[in-house]
N, C-alpha and C. Protein backbone atom coordinates (compact mmCIF):
# COMPACT_ATOMS: atom_id res chain seq x y z
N UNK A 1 -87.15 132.06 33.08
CA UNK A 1 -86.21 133.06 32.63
C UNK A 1 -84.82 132.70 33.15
N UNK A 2 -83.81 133.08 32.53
CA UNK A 2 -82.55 132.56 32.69
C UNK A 2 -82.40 133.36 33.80
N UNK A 3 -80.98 133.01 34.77
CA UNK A 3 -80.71 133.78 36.10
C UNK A 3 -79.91 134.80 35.48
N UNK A 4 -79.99 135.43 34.61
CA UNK A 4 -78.59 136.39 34.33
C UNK A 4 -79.38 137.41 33.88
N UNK A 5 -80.72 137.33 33.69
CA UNK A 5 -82.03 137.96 32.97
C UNK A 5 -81.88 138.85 31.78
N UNK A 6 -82.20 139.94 31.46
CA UNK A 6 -82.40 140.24 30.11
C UNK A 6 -80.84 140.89 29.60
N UNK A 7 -80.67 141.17 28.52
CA UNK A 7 -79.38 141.71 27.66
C UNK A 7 -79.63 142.67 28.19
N UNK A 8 -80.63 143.88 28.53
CA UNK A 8 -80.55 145.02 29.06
C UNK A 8 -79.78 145.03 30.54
N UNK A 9 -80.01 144.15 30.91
CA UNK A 9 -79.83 143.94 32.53
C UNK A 9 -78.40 144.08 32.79
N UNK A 10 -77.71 142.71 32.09
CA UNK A 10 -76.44 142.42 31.84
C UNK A 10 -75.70 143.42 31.57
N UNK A 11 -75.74 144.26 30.56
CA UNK A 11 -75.34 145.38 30.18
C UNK A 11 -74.89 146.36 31.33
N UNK A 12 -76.59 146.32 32.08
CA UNK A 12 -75.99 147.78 32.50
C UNK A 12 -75.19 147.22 33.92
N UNK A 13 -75.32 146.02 34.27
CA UNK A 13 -74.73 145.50 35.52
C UNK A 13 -73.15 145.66 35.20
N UNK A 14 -72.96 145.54 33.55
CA UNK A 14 -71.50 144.89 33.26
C UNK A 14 -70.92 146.71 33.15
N UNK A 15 -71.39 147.52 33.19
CA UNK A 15 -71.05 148.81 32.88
C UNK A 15 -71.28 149.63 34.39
N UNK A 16 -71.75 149.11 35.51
CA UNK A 16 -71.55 149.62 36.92
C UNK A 16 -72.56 150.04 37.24
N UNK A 17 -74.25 149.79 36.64
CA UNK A 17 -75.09 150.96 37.04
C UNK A 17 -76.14 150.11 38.02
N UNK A 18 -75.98 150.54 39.20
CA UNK A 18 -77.69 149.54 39.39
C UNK A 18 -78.95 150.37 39.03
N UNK A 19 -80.18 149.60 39.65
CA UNK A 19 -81.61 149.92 38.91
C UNK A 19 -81.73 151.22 39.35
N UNK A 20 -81.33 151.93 40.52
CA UNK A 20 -81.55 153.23 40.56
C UNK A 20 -81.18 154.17 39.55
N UNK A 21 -79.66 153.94 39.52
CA UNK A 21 -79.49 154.76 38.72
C UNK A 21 -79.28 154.71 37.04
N UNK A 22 -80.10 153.56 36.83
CA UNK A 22 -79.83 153.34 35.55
C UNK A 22 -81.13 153.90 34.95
N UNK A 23 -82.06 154.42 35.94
CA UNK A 23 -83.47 155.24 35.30
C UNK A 23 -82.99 156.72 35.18
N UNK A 24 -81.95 156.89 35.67
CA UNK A 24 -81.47 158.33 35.71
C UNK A 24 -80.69 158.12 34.35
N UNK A 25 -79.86 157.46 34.36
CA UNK A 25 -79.48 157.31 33.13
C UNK A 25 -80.46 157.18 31.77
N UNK A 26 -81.06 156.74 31.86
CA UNK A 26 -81.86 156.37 30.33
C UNK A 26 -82.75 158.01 30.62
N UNK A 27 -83.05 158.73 31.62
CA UNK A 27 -83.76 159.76 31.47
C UNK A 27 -82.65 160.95 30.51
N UNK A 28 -81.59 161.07 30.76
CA UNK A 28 -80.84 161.98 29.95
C UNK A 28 -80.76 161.82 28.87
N UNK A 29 -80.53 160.09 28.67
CA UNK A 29 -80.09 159.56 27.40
C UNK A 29 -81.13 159.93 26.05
N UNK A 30 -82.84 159.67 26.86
CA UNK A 30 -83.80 160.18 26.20
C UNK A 30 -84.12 161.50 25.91
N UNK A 31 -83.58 162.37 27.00
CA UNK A 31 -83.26 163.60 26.37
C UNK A 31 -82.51 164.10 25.48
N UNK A 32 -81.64 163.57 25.34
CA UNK A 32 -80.29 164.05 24.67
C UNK A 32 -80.52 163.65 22.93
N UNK A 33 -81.21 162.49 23.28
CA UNK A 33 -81.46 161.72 21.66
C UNK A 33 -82.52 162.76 20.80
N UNK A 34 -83.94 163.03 21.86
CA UNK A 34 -84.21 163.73 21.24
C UNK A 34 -84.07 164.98 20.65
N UNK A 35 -82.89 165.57 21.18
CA UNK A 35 -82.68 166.88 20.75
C UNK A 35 -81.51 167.04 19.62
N UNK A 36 -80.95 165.82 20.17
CA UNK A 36 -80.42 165.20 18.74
C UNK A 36 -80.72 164.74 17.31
N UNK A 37 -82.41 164.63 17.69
CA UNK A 37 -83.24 164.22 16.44
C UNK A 37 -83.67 165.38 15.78
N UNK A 38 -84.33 166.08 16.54
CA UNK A 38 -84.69 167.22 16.19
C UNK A 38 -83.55 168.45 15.39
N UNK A 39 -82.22 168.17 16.13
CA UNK A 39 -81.27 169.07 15.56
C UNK A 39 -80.52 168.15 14.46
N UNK A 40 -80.75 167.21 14.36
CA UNK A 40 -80.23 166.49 12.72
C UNK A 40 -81.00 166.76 11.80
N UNK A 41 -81.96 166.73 11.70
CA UNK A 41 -83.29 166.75 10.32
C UNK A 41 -84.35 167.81 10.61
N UNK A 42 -83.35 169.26 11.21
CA UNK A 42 -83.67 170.68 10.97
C UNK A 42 -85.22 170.72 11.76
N UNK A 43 -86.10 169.44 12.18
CA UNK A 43 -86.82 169.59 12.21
C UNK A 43 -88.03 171.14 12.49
N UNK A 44 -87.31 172.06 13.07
CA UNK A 44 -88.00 173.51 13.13
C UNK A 44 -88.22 174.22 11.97
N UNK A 45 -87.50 173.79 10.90
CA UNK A 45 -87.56 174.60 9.35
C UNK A 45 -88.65 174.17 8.81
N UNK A 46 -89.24 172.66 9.22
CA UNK A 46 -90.20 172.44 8.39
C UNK A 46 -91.23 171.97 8.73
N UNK A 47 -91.49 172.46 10.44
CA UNK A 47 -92.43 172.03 10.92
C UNK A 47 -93.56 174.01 11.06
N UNK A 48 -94.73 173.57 11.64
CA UNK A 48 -95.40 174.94 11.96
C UNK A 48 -95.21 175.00 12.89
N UNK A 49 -95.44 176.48 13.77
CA UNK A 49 -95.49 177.36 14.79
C UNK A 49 -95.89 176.29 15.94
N UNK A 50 -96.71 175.52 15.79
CA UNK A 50 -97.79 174.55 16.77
C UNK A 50 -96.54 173.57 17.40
N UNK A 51 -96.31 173.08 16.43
CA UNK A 51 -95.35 172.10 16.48
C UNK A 51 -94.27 172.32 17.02
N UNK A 52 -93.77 173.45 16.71
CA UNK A 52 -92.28 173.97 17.42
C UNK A 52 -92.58 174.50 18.83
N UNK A 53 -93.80 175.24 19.07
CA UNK A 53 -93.97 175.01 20.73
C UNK A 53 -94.64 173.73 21.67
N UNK A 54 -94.86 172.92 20.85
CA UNK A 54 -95.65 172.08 21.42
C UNK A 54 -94.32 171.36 22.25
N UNK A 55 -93.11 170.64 21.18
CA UNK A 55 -92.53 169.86 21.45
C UNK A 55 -91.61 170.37 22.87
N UNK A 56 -90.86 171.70 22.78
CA UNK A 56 -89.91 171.93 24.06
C UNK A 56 -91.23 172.32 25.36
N UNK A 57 -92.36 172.56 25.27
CA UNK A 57 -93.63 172.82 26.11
C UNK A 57 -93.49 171.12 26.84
N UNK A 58 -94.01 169.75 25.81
CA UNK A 58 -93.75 168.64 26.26
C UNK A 58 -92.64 168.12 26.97
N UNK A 59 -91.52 168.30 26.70
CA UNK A 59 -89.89 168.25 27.14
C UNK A 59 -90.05 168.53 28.50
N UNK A 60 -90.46 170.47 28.74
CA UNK A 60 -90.34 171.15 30.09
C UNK A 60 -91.35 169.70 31.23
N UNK A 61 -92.77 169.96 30.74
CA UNK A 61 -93.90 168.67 31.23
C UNK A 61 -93.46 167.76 31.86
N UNK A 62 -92.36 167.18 30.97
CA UNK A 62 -91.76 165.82 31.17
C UNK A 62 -90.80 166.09 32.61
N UNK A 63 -89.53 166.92 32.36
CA UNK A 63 -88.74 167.14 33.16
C UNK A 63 -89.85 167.29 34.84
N UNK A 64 -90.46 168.21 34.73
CA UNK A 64 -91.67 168.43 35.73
C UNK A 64 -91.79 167.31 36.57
N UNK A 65 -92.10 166.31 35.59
CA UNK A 65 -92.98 165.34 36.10
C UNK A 65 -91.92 163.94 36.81
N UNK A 66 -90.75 164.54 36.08
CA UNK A 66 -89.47 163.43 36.32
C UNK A 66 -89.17 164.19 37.90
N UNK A 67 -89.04 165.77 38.15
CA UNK A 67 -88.36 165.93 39.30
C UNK A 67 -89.40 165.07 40.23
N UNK A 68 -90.80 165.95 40.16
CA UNK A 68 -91.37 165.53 41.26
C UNK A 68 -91.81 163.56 41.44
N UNK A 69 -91.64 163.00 40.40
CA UNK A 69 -91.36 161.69 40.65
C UNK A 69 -90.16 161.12 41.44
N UNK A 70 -89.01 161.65 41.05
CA UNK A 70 -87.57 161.30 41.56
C UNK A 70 -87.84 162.11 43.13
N UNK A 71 -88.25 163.27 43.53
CA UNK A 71 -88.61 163.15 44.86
C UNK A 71 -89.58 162.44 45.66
N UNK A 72 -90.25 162.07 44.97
CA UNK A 72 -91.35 161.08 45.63
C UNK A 72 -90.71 159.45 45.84
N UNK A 73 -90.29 159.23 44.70
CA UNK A 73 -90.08 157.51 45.27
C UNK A 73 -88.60 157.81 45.87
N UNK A 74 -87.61 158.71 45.58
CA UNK A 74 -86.58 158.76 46.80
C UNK A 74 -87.18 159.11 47.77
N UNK A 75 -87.98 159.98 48.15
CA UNK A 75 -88.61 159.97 49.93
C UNK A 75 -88.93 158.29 50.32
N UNK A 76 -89.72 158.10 49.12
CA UNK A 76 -90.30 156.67 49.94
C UNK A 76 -89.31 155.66 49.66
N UNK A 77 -88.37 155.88 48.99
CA UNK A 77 -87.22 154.60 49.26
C UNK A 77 -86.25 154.85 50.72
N UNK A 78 -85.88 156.28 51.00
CA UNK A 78 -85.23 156.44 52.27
C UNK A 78 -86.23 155.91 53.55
N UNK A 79 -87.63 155.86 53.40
CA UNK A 79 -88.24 155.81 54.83
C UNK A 79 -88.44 154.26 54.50
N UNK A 80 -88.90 153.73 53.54
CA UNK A 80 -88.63 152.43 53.39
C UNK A 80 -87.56 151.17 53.62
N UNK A 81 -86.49 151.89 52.82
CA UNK A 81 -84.90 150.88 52.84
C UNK A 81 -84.21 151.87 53.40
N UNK A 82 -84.29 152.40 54.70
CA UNK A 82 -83.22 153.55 54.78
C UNK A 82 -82.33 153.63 53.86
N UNK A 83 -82.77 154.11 52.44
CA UNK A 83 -81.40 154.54 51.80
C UNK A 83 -80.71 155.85 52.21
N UNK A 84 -79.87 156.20 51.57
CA UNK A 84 -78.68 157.65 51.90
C UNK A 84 -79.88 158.78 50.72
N UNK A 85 -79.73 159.45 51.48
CA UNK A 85 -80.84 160.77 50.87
C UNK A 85 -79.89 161.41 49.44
N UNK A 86 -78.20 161.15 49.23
CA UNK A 86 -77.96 161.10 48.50
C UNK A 86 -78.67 160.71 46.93
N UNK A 87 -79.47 159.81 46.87
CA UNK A 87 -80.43 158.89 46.00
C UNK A 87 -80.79 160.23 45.72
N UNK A 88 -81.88 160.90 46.21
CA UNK A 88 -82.86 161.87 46.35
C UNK A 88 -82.03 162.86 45.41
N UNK A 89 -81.01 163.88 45.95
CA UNK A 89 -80.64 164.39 45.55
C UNK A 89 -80.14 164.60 44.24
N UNK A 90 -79.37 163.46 43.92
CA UNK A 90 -78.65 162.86 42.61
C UNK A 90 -80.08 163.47 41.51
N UNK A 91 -81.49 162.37 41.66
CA UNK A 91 -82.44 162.65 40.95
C UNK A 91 -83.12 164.00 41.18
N UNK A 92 -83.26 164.86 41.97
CA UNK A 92 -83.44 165.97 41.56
C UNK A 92 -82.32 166.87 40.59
N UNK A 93 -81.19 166.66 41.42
CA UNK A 93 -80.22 167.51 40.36
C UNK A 93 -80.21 167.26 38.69
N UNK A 94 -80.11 166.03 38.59
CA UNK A 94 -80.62 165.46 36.95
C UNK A 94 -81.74 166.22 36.41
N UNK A 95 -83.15 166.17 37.66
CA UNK A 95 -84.25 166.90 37.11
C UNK A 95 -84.75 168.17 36.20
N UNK A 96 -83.45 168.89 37.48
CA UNK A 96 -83.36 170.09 37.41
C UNK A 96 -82.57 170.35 36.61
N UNK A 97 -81.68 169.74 35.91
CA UNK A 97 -80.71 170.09 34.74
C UNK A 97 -81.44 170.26 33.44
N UNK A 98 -82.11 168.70 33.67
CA UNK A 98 -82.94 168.56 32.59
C UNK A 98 -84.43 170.01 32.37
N UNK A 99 -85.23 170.46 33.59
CA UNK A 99 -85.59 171.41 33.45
C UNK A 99 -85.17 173.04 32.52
N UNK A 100 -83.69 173.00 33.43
CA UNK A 100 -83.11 174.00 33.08
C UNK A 100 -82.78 173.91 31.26
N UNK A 101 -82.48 172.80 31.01
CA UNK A 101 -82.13 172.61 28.93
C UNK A 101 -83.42 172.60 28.72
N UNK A 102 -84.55 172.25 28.93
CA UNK A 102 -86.32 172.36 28.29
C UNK A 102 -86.52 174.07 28.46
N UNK A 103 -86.13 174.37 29.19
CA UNK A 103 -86.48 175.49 30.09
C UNK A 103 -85.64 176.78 28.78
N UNK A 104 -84.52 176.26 28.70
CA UNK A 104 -83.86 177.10 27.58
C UNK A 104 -83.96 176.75 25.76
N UNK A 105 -84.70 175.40 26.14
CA UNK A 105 -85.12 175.01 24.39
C UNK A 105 -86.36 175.81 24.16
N UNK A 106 -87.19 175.95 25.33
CA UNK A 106 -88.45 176.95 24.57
C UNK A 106 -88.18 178.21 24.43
N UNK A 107 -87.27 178.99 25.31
CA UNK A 107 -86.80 180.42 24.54
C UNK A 107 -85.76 180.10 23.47
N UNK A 108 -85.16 179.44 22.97
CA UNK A 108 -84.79 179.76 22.04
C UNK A 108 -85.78 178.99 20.24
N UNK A 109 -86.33 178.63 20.80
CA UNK A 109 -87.41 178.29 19.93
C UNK A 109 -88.40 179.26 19.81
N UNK A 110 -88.90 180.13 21.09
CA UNK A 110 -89.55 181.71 20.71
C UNK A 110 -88.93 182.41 20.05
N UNK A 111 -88.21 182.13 20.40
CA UNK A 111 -86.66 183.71 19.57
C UNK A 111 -86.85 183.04 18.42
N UNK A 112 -86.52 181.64 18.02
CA UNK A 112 -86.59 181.56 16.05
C UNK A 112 -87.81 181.86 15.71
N UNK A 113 -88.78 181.57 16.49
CA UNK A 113 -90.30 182.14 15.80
C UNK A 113 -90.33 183.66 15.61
N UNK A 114 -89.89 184.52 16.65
CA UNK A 114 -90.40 185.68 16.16
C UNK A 114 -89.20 186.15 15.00
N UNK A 115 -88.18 185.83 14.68
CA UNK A 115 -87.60 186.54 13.93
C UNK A 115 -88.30 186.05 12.32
């Protein structure tokens, strides 16, 4: 493999991010797209009841599973590489943002169902 390694790499090196925080990054980015997908091609008008709770239900799951990941390998990167607990924090706050928009996509996805 070349020493400069993949176009992804390059990229995000040439744009300031290292590997920490470039998983924080692609975690929003994947949020954001999808709600972007979903709010371009109406998708709630023409999906069923199942479907419209399933997806912000999966979203919340996800976020869940992102905080308590982002506290786990920041614990074990500070006792490991003494990093700055900063790390830690950064990825919960993301978590929790991201919680908080899943958290408000399923009530307002109840609210279009019952009306």
């Amino acid at each position: 493999m070349k020493a400069g390694g993949t176009a992804a790499a390059r990229f995000f090196r040439s744009i300031g991010l290292p590997s920490g925080k470039r998983s924080l990054l692609m975690l929003v980015v994947a949020w954001a797209l999808n709600l972007f997908w979903l709010g371009l091609n109406y998708f709630w008008r023409f999906s069923s009841v199942e479907v419209l709770l399933a997806i912000p239900v999966l979203l919340l799951l996800y976020a869940l599973l992102a905080l308590v990941s982002y506290v786990y390998w920041g614990v074990r990167q500070v006792r490991e590489e003494d990093s700055p607990y900063a790390n830690v924090m950064v990825g919960v706050i993301v978590a929790v943002t991201l919680l908080y928009f899943n958290f408000n996509l399923l009530q307002f996805v109840l609210q279009a169902i019952e009306r």
